[in-house]
N, C-alpha and C. Protein backbone atom coordinates (compact mmCIF):
# COMPACT_ATOMS: atom_id res chain seq x y z
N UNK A 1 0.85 -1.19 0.00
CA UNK A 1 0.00 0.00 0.00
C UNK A 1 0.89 1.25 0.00
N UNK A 2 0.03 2.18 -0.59
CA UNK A 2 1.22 3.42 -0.94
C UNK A 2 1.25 4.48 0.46
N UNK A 3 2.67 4.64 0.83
CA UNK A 3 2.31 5.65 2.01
C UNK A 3 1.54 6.97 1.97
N UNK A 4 0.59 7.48 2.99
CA UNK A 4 -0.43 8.53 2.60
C UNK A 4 0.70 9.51 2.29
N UNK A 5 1.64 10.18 2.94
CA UNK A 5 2.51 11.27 2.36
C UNK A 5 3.35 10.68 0.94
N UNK A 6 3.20 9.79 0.26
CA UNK A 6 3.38 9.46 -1.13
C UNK A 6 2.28 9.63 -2.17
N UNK A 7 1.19 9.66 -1.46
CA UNK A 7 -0.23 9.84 -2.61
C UNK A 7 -0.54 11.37 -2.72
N UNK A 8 -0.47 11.27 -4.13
CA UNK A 8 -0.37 12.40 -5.03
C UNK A 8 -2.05 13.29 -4.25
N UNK A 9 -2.90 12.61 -4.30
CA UNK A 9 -4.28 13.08 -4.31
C UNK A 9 -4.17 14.09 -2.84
N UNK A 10 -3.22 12.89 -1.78
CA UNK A 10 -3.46 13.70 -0.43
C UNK A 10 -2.52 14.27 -0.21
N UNK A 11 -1.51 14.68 -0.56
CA UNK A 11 -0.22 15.96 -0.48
C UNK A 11 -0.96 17.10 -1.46
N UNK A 12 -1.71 17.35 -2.57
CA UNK A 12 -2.46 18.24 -3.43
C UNK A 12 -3.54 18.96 -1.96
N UNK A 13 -4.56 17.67 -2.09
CA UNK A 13 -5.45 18.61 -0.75
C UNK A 13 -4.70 19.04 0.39
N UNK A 14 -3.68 18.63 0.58
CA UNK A 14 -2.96 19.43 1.83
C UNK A 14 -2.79 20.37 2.06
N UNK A 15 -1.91 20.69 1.14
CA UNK A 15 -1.17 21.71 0.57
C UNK A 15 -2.19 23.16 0.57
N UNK A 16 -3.32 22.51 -0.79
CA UNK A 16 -4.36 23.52 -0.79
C UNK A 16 -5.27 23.70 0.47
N UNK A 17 -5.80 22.87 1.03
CA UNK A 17 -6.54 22.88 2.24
C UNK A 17 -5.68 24.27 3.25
N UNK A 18 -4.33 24.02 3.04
CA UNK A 18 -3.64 24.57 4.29
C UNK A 18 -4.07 26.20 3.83
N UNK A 19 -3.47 26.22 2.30
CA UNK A 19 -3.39 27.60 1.53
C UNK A 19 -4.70 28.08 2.22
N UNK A 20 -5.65 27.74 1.22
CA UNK A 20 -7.04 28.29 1.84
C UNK A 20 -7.51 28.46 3.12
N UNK A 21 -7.31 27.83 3.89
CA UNK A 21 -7.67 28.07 5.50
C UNK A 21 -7.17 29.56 5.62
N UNK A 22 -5.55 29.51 5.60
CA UNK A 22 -5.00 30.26 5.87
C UNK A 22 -5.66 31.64 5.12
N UNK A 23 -5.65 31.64 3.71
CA UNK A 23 -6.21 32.64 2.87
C UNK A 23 -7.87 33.02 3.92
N UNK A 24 -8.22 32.50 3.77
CA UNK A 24 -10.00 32.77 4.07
C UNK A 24 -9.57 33.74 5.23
N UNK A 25 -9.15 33.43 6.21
CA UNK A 25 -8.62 34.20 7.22
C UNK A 25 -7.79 35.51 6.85
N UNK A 26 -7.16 35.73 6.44
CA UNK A 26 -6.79 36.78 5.38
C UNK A 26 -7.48 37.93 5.15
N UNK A 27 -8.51 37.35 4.13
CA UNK A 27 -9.63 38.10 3.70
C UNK A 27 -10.92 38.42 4.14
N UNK A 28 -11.30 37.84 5.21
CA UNK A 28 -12.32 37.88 6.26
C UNK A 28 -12.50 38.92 6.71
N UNK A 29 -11.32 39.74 6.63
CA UNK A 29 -11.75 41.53 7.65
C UNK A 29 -12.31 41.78 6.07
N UNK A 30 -12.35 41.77 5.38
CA UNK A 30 -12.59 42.53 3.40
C UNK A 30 -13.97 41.72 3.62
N UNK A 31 -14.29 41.04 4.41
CA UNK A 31 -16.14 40.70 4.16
C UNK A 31 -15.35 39.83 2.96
N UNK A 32 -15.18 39.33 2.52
CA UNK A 32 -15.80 37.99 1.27
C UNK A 32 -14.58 36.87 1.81
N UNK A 33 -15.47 35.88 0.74
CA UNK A 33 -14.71 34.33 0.90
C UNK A 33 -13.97 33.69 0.39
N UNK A 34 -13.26 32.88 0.05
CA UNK A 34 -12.35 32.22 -0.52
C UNK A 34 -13.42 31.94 -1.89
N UNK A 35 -14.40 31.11 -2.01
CA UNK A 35 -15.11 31.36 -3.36
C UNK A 35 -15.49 32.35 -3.76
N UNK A 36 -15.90 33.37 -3.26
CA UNK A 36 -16.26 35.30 -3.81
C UNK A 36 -15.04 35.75 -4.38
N UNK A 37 -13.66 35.33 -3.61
CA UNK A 37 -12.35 35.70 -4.16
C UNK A 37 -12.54 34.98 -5.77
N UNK A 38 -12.24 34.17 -5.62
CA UNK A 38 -11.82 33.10 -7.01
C UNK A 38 -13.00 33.27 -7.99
N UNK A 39 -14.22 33.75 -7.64
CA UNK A 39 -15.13 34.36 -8.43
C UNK A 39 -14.80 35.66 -9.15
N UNK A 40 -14.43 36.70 -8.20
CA UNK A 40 -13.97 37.54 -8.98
C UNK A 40 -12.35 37.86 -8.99
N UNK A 41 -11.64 36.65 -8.93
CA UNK A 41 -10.37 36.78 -9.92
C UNK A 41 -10.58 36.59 -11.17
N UNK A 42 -11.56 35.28 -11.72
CA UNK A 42 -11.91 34.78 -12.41
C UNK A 42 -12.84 36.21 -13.48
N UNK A 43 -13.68 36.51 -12.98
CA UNK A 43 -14.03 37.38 -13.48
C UNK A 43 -12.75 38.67 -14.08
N UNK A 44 -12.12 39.01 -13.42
CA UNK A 44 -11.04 40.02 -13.39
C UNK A 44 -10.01 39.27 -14.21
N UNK A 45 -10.04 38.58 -14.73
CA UNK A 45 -9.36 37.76 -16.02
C UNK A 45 -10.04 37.89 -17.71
N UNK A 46 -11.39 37.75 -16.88
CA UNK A 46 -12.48 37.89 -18.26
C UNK A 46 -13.65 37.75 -17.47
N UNK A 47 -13.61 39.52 -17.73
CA UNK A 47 -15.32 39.74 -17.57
C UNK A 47 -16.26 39.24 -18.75
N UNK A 48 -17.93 39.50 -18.08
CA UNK A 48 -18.60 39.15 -19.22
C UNK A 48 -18.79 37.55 -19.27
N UNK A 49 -18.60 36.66 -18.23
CA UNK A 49 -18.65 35.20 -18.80
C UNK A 49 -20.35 35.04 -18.21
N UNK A 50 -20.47 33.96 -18.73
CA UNK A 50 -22.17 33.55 -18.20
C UNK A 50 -21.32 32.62 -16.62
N UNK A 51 -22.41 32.22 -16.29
CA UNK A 51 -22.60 31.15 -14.75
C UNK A 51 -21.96 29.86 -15.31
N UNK A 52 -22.34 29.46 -16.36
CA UNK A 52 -21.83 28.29 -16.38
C UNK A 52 -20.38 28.52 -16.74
N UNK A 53 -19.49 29.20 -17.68
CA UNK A 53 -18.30 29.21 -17.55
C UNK A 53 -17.78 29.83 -16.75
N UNK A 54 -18.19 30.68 -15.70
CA UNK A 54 -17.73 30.91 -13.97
C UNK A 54 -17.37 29.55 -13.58
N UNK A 55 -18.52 28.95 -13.23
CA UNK A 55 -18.08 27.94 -12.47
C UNK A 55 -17.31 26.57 -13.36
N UNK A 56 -17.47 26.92 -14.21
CA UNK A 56 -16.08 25.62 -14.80
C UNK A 56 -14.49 26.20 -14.46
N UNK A 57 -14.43 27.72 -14.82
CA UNK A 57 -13.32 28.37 -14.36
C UNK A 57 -12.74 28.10 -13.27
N UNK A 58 -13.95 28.33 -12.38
CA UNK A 58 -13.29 28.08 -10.70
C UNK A 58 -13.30 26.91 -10.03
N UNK A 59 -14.22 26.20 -11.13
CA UNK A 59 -14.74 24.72 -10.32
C UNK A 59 -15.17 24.75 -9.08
N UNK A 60 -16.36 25.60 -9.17
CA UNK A 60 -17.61 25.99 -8.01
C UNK A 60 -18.58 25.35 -8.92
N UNK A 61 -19.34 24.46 -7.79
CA UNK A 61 -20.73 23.65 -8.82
C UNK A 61 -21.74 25.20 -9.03
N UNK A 62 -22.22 24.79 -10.25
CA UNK A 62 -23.34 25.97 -10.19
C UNK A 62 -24.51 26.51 -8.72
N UNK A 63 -24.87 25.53 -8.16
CA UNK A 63 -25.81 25.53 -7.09
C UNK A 63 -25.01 26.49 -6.05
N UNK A 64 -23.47 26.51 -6.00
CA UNK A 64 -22.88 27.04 -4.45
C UNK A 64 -22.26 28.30 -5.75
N UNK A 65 -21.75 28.50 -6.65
CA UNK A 65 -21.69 29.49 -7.39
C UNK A 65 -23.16 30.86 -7.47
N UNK A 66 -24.17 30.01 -7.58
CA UNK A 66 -25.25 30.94 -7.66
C UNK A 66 -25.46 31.63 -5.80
N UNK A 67 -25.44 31.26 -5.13
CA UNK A 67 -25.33 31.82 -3.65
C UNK A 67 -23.97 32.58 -3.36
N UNK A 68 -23.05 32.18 -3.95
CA UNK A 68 -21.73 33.09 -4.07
C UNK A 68 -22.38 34.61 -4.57
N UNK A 69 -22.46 34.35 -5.92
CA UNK A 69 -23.00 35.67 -6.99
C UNK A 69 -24.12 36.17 -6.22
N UNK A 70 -24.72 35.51 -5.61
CA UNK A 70 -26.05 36.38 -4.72
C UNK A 70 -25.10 37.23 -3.29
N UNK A 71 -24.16 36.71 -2.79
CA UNK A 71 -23.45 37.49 -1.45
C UNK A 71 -22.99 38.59 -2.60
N UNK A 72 -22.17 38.68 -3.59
CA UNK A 72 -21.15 39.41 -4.84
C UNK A 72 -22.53 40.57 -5.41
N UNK A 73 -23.55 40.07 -5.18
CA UNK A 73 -24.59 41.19 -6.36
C UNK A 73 -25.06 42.18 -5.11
N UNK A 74 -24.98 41.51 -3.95
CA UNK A 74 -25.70 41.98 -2.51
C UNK A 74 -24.79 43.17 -2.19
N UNK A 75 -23.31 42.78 -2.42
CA UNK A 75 -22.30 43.88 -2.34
C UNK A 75 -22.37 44.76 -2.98
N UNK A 76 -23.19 44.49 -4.24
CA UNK A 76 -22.44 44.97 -5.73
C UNK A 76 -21.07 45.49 -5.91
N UNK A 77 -20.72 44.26 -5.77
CA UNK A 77 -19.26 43.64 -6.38
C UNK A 77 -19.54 43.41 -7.94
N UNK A 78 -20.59 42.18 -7.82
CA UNK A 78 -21.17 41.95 -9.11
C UNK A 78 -22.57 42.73 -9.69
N UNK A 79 -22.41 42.65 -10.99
CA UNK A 79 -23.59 43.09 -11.88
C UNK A 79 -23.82 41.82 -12.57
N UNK A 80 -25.59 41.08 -12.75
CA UNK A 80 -25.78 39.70 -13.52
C UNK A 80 -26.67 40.62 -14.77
N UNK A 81 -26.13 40.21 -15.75
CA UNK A 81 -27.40 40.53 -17.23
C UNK A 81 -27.52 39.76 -17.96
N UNK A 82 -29.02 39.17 -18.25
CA UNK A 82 -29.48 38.68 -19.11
C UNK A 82 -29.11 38.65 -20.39
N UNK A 83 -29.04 37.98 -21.53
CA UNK A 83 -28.98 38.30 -22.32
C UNK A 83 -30.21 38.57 -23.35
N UNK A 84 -30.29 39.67 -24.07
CA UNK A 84 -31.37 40.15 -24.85
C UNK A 84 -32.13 38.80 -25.42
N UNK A 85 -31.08 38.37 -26.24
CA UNK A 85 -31.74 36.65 -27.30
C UNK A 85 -32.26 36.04 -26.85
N UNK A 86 -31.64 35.47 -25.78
CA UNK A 86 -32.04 34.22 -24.88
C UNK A 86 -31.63 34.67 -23.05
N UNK A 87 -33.07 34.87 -22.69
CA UNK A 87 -33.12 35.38 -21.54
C UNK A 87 -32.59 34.43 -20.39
N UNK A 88 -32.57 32.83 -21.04
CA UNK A 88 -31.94 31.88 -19.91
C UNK A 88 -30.06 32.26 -19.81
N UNK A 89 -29.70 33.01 -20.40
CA UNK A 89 -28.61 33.45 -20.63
C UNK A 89 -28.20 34.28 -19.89
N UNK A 90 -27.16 34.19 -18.87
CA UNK A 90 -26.69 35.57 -17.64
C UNK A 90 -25.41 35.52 -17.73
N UNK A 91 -25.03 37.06 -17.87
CA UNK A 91 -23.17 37.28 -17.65
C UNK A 91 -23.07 38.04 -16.38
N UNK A 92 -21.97 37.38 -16.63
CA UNK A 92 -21.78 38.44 -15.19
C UNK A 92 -20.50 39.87 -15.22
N UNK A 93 -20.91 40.72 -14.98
CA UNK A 93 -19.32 41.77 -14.53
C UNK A 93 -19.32 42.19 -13.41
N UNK A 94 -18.21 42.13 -13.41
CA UNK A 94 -17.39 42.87 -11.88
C UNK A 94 -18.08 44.69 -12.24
N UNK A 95 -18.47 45.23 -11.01
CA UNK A 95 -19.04 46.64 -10.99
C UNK A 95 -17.52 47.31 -10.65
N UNK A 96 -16.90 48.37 -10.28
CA UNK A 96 -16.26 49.84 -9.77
C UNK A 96 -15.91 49.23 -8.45
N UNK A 97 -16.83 48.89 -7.65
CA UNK A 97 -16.77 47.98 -6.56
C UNK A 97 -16.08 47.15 -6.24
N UNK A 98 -16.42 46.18 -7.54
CA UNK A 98 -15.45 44.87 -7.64
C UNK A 98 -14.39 45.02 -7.66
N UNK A 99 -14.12 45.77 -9.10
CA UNK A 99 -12.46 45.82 -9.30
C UNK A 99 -11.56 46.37 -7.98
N UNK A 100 -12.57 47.09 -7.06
CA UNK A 100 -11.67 47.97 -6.16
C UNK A 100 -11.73 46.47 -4.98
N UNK A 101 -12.74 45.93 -4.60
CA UNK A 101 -11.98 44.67 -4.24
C UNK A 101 -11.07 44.13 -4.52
N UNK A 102 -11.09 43.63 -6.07
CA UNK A 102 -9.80 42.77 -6.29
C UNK A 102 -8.66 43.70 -6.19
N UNK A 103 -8.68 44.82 -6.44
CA UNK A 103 -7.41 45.56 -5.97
C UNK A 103 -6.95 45.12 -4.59
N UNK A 104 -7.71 45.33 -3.54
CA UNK A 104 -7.57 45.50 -2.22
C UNK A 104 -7.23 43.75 -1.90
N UNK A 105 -7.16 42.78 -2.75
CA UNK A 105 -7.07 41.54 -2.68
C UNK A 105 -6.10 40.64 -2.60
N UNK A 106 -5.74 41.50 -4.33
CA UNK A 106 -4.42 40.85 -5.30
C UNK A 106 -3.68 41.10 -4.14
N UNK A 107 -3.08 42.20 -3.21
CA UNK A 107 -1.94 41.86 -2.76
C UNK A 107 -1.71 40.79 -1.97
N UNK A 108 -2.72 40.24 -0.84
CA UNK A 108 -3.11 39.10 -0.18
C UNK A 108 -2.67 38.13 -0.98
N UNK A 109 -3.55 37.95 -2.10
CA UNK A 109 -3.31 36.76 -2.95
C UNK A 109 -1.56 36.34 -3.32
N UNK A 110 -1.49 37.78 -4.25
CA UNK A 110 0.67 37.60 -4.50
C UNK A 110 1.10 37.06 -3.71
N UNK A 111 0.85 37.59 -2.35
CA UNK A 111 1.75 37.16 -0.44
C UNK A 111 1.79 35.69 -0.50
N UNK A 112 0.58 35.15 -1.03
CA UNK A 112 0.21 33.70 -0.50
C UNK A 112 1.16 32.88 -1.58
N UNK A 113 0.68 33.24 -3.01
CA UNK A 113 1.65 32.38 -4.01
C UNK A 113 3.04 32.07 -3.63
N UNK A 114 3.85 34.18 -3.09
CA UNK A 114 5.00 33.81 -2.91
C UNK A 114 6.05 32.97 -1.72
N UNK A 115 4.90 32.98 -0.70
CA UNK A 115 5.14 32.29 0.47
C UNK A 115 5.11 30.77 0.42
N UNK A 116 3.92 30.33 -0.71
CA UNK A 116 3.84 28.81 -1.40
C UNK A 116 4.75 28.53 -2.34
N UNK A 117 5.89 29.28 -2.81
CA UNK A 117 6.90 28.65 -3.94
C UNK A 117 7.78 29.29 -3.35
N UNK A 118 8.01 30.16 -2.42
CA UNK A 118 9.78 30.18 -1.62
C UNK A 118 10.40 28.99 -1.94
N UNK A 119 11.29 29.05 -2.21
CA UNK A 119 12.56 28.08 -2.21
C UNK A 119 12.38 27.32 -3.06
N UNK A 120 11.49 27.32 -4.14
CA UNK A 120 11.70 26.83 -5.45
C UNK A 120 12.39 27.87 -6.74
N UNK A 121 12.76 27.49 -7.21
CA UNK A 121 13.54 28.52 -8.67
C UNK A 121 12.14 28.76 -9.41
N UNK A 122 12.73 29.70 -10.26
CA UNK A 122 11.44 30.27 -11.67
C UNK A 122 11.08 28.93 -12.37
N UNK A 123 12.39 28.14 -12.46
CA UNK A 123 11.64 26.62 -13.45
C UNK A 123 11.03 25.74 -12.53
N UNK A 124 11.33 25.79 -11.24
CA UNK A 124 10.24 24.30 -10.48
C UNK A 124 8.95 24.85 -10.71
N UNK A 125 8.65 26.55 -10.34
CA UNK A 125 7.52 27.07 -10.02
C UNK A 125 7.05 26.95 -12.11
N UNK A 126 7.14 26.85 -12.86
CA UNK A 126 6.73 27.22 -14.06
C UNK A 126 6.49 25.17 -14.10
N UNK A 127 7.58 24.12 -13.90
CA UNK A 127 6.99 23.34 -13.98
C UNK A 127 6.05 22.43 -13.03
N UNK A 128 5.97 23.36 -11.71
CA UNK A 128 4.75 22.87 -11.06
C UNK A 128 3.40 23.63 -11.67
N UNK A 129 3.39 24.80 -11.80
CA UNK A 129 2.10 24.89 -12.90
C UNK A 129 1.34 24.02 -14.04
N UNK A 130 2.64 23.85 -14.57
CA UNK A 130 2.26 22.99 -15.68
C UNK A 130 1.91 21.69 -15.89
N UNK A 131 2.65 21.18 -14.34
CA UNK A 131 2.05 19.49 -14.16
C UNK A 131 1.01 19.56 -13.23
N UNK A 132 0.32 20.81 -12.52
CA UNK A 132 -0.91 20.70 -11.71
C UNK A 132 -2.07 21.05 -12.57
N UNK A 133 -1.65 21.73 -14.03
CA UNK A 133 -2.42 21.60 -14.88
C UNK A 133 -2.67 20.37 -15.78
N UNK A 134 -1.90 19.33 -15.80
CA UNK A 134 -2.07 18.10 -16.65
C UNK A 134 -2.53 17.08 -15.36
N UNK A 135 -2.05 17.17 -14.16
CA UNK A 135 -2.96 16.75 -13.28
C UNK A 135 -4.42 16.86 -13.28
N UNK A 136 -4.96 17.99 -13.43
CA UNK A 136 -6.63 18.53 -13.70
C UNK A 136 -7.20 18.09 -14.81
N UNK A 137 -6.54 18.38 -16.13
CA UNK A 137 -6.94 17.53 -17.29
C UNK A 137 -7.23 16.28 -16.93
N UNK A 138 -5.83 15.39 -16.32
CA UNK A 138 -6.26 14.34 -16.79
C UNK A 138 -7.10 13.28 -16.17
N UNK A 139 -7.90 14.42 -14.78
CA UNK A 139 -9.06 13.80 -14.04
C UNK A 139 -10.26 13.56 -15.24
N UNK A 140 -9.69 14.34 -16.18
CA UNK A 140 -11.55 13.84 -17.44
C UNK A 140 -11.39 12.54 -18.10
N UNK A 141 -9.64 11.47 -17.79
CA UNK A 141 -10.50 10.43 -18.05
C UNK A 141 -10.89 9.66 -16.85
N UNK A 142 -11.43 10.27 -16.11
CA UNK A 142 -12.58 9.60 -15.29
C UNK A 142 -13.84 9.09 -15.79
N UNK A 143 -14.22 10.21 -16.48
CA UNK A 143 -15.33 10.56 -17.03
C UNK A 143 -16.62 10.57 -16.62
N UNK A 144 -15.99 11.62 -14.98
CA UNK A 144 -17.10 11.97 -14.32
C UNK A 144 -16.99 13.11 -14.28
């Protein structure tokens, strides 16, 4: 049997589990959450997306995404609009509000990255990106 500090799955949630704890706490005096954050980073990358590519972005299920965007519209952080064509259709943008959140954010956020890759070089940190991204891919052949 593989030792638990050898399995890939439970050194990943660790790691992140720890990040986020720590983060949420962070941002807690700023009123929002670790998903309101990653909502509107996500947004602040590319405004204008509908709900459903929010939450593929952040990988928030739609159901806890839509109660996110309801705390985010309550702030007005966020603005939701319909679309004219097809009214089942909603985008979302970050308001004046928002962006001045994620201002007041990003620096939190930078702190955390750079405190999570101390003592790695520019290439571990460029090829741990790149294999935590082929890690994520290659959960779709699950094909769940």
């Amino acid at each position: 049997m593989l030792p638990l500090d050898d399995y890939v799955p439970y050194l990943l949630n660790r790691a992140g589990a720890r990040i986020a704890a720590s983060f949420s706490e962070a941002v807690r005096p700023l009123g929002i959450t670790l998903p309101m954050w990653r909502a509107l980073a996500a947004l602040t990358d590319r405004d204008g997306q509908t709900v459903g590519e929010l939450s593929s972005r952040t990988s928030i299920e739609i159901s806890t995404l839509s109660r996110v965007l309801d705390g985010l519209q309550r702030r007005k952080l966020v603005e939701r609009k319909r679309a004219e064509d097809d009214g089942r259709v909603v985008t979302l943008r970050l308001t004046t509000a928002g962006r001045t959140m994620v201002r007041r954010v990003m620096p939190i956020a930078e702190r955390y990255e750079r405190v999570a890759i101390a003592g790695l070089s520019p290439r571990d940190v460029a090829t741990l990106k790149r294999l935590l991204r082929a890690l994520y891919a290659n959960m779709d052949g699950l094909g769940t």
